[in-house]
C-alpha atoms as a PDB file:
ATOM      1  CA  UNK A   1      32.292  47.872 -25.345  1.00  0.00           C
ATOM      2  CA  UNK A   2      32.457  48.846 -29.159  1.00  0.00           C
ATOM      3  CA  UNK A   3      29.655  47.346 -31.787  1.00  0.00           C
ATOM      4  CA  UNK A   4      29.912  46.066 -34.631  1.00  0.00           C
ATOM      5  CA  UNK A   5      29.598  49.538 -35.756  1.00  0.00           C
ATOM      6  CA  UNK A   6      32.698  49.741 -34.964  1.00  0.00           C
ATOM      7  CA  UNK A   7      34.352  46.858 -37.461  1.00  0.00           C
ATOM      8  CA  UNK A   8      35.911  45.944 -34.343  1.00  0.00           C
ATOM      9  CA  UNK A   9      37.473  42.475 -35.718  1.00  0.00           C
ATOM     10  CA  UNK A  10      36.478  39.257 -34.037  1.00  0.00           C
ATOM     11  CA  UNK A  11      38.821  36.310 -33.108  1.00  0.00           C
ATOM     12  CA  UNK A  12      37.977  32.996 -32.698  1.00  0.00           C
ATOM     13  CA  UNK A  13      39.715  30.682 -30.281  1.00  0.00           C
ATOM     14  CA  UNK A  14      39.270  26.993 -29.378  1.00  0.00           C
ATOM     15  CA  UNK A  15      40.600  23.455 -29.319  1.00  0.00           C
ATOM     16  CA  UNK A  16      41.248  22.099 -32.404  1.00  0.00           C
ATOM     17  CA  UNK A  17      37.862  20.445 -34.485  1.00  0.00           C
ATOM     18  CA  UNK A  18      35.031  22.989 -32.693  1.00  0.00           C
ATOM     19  CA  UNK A  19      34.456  24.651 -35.336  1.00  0.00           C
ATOM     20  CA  UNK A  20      36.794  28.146 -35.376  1.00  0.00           C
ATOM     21  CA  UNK A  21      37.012  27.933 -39.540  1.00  0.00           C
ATOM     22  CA  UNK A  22      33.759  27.007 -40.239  1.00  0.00           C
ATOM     23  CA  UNK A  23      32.202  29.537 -38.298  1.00  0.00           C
ATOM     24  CA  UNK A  24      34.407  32.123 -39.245  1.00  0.00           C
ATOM     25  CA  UNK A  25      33.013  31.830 -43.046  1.00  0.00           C
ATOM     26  CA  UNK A  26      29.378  32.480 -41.783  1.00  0.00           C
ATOM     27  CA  UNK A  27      30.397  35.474 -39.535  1.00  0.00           C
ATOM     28  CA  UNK A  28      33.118  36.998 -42.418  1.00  0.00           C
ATOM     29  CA  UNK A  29      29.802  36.321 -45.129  1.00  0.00           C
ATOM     30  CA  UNK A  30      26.812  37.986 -42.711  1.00  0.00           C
ATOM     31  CA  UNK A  31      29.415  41.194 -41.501  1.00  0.00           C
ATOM     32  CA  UNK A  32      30.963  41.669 -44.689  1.00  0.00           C
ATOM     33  CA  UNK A  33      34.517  41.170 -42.975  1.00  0.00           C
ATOM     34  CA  UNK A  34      37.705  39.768 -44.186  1.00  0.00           C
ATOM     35  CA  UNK A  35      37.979  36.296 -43.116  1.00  0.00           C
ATOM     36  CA  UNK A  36      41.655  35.220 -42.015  1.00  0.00           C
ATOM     37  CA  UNK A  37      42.202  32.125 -41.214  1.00  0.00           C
ATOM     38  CA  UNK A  38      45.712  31.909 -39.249  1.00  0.00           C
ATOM     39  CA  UNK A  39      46.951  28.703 -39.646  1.00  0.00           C
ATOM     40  CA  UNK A  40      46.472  29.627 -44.053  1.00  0.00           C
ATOM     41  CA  UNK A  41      47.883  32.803 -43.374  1.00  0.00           C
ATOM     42  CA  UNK A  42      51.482  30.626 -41.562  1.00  0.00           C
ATOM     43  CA  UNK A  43      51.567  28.323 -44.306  1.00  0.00           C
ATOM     44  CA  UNK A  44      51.468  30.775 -47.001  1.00  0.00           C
ATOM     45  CA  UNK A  45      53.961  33.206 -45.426  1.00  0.00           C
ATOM     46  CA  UNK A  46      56.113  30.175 -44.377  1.00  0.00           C
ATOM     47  CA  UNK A  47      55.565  28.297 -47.679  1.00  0.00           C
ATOM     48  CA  UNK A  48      55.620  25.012 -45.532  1.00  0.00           C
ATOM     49  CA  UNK A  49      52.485  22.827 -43.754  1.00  0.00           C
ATOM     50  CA  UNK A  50      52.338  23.594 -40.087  1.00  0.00           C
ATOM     51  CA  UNK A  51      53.273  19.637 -39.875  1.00  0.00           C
ATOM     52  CA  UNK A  52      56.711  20.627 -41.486  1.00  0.00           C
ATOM     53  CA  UNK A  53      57.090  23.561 -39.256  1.00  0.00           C
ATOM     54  CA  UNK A  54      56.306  21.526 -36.300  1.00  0.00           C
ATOM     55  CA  UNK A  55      58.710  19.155 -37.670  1.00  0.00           C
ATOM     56  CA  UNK A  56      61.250  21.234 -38.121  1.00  0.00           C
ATOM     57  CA  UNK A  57      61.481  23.263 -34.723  1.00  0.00           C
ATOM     58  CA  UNK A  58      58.999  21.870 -32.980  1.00  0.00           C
ATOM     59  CA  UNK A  59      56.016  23.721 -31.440  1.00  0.00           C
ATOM     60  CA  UNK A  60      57.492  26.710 -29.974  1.00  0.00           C
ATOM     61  CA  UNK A  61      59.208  27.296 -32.963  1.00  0.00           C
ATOM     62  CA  UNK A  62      55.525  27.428 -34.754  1.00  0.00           C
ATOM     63  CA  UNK A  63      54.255  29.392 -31.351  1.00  0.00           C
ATOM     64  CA  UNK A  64      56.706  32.250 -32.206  1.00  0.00           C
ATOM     65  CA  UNK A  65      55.631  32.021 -35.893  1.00  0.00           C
ATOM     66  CA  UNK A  66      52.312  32.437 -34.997  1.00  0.00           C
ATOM     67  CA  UNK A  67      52.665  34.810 -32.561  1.00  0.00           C
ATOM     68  CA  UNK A  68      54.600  37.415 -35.308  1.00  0.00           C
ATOM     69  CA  UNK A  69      51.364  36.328 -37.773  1.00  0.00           C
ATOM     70  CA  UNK A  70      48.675  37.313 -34.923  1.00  0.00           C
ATOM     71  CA  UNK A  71      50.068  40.289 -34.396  1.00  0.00           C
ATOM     72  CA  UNK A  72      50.018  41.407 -37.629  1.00  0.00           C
ATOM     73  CA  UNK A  73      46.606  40.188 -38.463  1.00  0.00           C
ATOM     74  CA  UNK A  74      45.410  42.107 -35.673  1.00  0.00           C
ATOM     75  CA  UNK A  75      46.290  45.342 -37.031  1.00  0.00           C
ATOM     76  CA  UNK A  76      43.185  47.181 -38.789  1.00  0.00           C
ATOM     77  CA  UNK A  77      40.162  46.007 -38.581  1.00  0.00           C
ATOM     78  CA  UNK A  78      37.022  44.630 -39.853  1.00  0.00           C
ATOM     79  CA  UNK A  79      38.268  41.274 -39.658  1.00  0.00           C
ATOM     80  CA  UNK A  80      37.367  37.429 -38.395  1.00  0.00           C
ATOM     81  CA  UNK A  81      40.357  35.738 -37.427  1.00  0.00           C
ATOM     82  CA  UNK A  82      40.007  32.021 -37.107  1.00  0.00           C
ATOM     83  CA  UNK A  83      43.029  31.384 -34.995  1.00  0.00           C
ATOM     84  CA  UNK A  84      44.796  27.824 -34.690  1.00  0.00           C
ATOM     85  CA  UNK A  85      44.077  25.831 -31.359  1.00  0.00           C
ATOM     86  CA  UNK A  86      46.745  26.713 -29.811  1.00  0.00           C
ATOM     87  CA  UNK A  87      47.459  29.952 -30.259  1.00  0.00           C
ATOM     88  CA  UNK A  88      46.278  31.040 -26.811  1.00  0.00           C
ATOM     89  CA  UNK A  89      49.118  29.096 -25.400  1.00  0.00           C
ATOM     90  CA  UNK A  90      52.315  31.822 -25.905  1.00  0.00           C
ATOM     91  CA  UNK A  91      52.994  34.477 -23.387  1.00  0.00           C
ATOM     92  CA  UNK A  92      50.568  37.350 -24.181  1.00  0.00           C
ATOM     93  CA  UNK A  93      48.599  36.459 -27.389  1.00  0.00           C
ATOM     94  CA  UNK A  94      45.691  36.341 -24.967  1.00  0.00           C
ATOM     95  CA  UNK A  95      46.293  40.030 -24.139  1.00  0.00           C
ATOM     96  CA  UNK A  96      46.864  41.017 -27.790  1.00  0.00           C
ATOM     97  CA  UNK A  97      43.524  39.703 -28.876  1.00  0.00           C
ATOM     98  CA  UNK A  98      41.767  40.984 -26.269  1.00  0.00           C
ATOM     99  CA  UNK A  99      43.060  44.623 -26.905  1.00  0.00           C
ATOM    100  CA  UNK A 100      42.975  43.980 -30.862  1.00  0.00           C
ATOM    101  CA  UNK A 101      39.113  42.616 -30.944  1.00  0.00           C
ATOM    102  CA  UNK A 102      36.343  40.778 -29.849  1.00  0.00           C
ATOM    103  CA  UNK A 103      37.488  36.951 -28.739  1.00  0.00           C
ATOM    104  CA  UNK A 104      35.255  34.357 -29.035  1.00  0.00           C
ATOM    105  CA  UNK A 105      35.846  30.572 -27.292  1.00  0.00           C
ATOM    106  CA  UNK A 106      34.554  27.928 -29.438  1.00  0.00           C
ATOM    107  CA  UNK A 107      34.601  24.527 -27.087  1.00  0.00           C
ATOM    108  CA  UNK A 108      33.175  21.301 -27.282  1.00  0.00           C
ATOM    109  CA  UNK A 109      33.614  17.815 -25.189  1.00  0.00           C
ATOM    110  CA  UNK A 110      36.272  15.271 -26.200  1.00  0.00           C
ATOM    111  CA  UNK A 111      33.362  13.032 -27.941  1.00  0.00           C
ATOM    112  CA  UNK A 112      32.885  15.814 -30.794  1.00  0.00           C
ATOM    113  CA  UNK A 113      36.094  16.666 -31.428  1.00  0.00           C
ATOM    114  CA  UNK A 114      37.501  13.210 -31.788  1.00  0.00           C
ATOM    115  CA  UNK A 115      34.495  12.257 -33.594  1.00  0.00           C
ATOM    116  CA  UNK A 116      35.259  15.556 -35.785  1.00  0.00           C
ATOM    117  CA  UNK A 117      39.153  15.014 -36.225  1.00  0.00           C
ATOM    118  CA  UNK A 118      39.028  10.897 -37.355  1.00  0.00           C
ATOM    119  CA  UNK A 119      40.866  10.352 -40.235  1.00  0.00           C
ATOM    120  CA  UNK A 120      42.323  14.031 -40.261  1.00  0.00           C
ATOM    121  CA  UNK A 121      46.207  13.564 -40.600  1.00  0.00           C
ATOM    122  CA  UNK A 122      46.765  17.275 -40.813  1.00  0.00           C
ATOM    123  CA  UNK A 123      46.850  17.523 -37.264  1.00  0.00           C
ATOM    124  CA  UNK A 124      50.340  16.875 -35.903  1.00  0.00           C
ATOM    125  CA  UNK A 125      49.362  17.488 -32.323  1.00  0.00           C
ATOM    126  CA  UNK A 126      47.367  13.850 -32.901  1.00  0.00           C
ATOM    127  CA  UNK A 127      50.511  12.343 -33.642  1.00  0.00           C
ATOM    128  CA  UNK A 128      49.105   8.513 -31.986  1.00  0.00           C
ATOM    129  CA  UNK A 129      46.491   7.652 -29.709  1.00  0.00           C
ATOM    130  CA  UNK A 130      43.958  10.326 -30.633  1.00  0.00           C
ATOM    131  CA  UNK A 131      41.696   9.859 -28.079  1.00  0.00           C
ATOM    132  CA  UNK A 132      44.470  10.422 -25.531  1.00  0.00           C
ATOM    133  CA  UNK A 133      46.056  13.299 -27.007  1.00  0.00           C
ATOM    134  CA  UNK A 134      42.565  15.036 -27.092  1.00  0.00           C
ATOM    135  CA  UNK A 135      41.684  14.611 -23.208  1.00  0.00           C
ATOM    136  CA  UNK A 136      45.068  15.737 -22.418  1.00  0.00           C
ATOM    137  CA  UNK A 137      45.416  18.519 -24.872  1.00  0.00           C
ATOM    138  CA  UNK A 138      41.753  19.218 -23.564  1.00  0.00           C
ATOM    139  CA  UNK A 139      42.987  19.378 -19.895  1.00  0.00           C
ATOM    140  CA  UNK A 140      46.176  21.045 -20.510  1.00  0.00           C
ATOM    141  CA  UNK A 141      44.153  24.071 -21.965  1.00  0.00           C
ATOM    142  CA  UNK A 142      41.225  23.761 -19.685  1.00  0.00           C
ATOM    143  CA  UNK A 143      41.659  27.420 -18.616  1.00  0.00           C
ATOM    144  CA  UNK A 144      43.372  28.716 -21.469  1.00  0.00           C
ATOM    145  CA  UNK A 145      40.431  29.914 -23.103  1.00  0.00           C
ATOM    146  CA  UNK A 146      38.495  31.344 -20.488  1.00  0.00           C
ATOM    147  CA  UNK A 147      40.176  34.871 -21.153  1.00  0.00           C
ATOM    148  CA  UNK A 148      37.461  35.140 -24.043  1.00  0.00           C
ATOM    149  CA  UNK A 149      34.578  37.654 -24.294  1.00  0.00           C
ATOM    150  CA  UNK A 150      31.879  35.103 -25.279  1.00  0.00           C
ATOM    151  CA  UNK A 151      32.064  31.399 -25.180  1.00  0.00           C
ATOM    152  CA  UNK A 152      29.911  28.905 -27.333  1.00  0.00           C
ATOM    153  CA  UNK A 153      29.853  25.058 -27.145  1.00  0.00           C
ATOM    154  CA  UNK A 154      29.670  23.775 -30.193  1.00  0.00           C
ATOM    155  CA  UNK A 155      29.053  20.141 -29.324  1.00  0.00           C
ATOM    156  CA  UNK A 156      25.288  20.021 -30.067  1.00  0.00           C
ATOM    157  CA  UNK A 157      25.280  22.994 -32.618  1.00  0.00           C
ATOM    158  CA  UNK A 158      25.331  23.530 -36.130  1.00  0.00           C
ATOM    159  CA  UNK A 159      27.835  26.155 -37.340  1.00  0.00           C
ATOM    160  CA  UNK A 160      24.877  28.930 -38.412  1.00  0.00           C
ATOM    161  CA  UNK A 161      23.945  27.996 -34.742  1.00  0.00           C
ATOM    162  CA  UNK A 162      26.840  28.922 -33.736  1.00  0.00           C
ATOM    163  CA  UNK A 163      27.247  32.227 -35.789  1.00  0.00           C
ATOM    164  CA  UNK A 164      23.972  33.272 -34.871  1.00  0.00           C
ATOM    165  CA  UNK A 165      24.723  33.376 -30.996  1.00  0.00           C
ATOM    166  CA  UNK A 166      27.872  35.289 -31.828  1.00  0.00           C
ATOM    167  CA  UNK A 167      26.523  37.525 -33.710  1.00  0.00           C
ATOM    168  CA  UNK A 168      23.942  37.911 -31.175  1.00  0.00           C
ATOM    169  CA  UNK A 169      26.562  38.881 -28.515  1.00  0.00           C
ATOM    170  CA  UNK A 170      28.872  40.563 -30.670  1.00  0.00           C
ATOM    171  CA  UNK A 171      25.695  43.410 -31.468  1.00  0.00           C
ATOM    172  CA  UNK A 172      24.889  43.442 -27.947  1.00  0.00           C
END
């Protein structure tokens, strides 16, 4: 496995509220790496929210759009790249990030993240009962992350926490 000699680029995956952004400042500030944040990167590109996208095609139009922006974040290196919650989901990101870095699974339980997302309306996927879209959001991707070279749970962790035991694995 490369080090971090390497500026091999690390990706951070996860459901929704555990902490994929936040962390990804700490570990872009202590590695000197650009920090991309994915879901900035789509609305930029797209010049519309990822609610209007969703909106407008519905999620696997955004999947494909986010797809074509992981793939070409993933070129280079050097990079954190805070991906959206679902972005594990289409056929073969999984693949791509493992070949174009380091993946990291950020998970915590359903308490935290609703507890983290109240009041957020910037979530479309929360679209009603919260608390029910969570736990089955959370079981429909159950698996979906396990793919990932290092997994932390974030539930009872501050995000330097959190950067410090990636970092940790990411030196070896």
């Amino acid at each position: 496995m490369k080090r971090e000699k390497d500026r091999k680029s690390i990706i951070l995956v996860g459901m929704m509220a555990t902490g994929k952004s936040t962390v990804g400042v700490l570990l872009a500030e202590a590695l000197g790496y650009e920090l991309v944040d994915l879901d900035r990167v789509i609305v930029e590109r797209e010049g519309k929210s990822i609610a209007e996208l969703f909106a407008e095609g519905g999620e696997s139009h955004f999947r494909r759009i986010e797809k074509e922006a992981l793939e070409r974040e993933l070129q280079g290196e050097g990079k954190i790249i805070s991906t959206g919650g679902g972005a594990v989901l289409a056929p073969g990101n999984a693949e791509l990030m493992l070949e174009g870095g380091y993946v990291v699974a950020l998970t915590a339980t359903e308490e935290a993240i609703l507890e983290r997302v109240s009041g957020d309306k910037n979530r479309p996927l929360l679209a009603g009962n919260a608390q029910e879209r969570v736990r089955t959001i959370m079981e429909e991707r159950r698996d979906a992350y396990r793919f990932a070279h290092c997994t932390v749970d974030t539930t009872a962790l501050d995000a330097a926490e959190v950067s410090r035991h990636i970092l940790m694995h990411y030196r070896g």
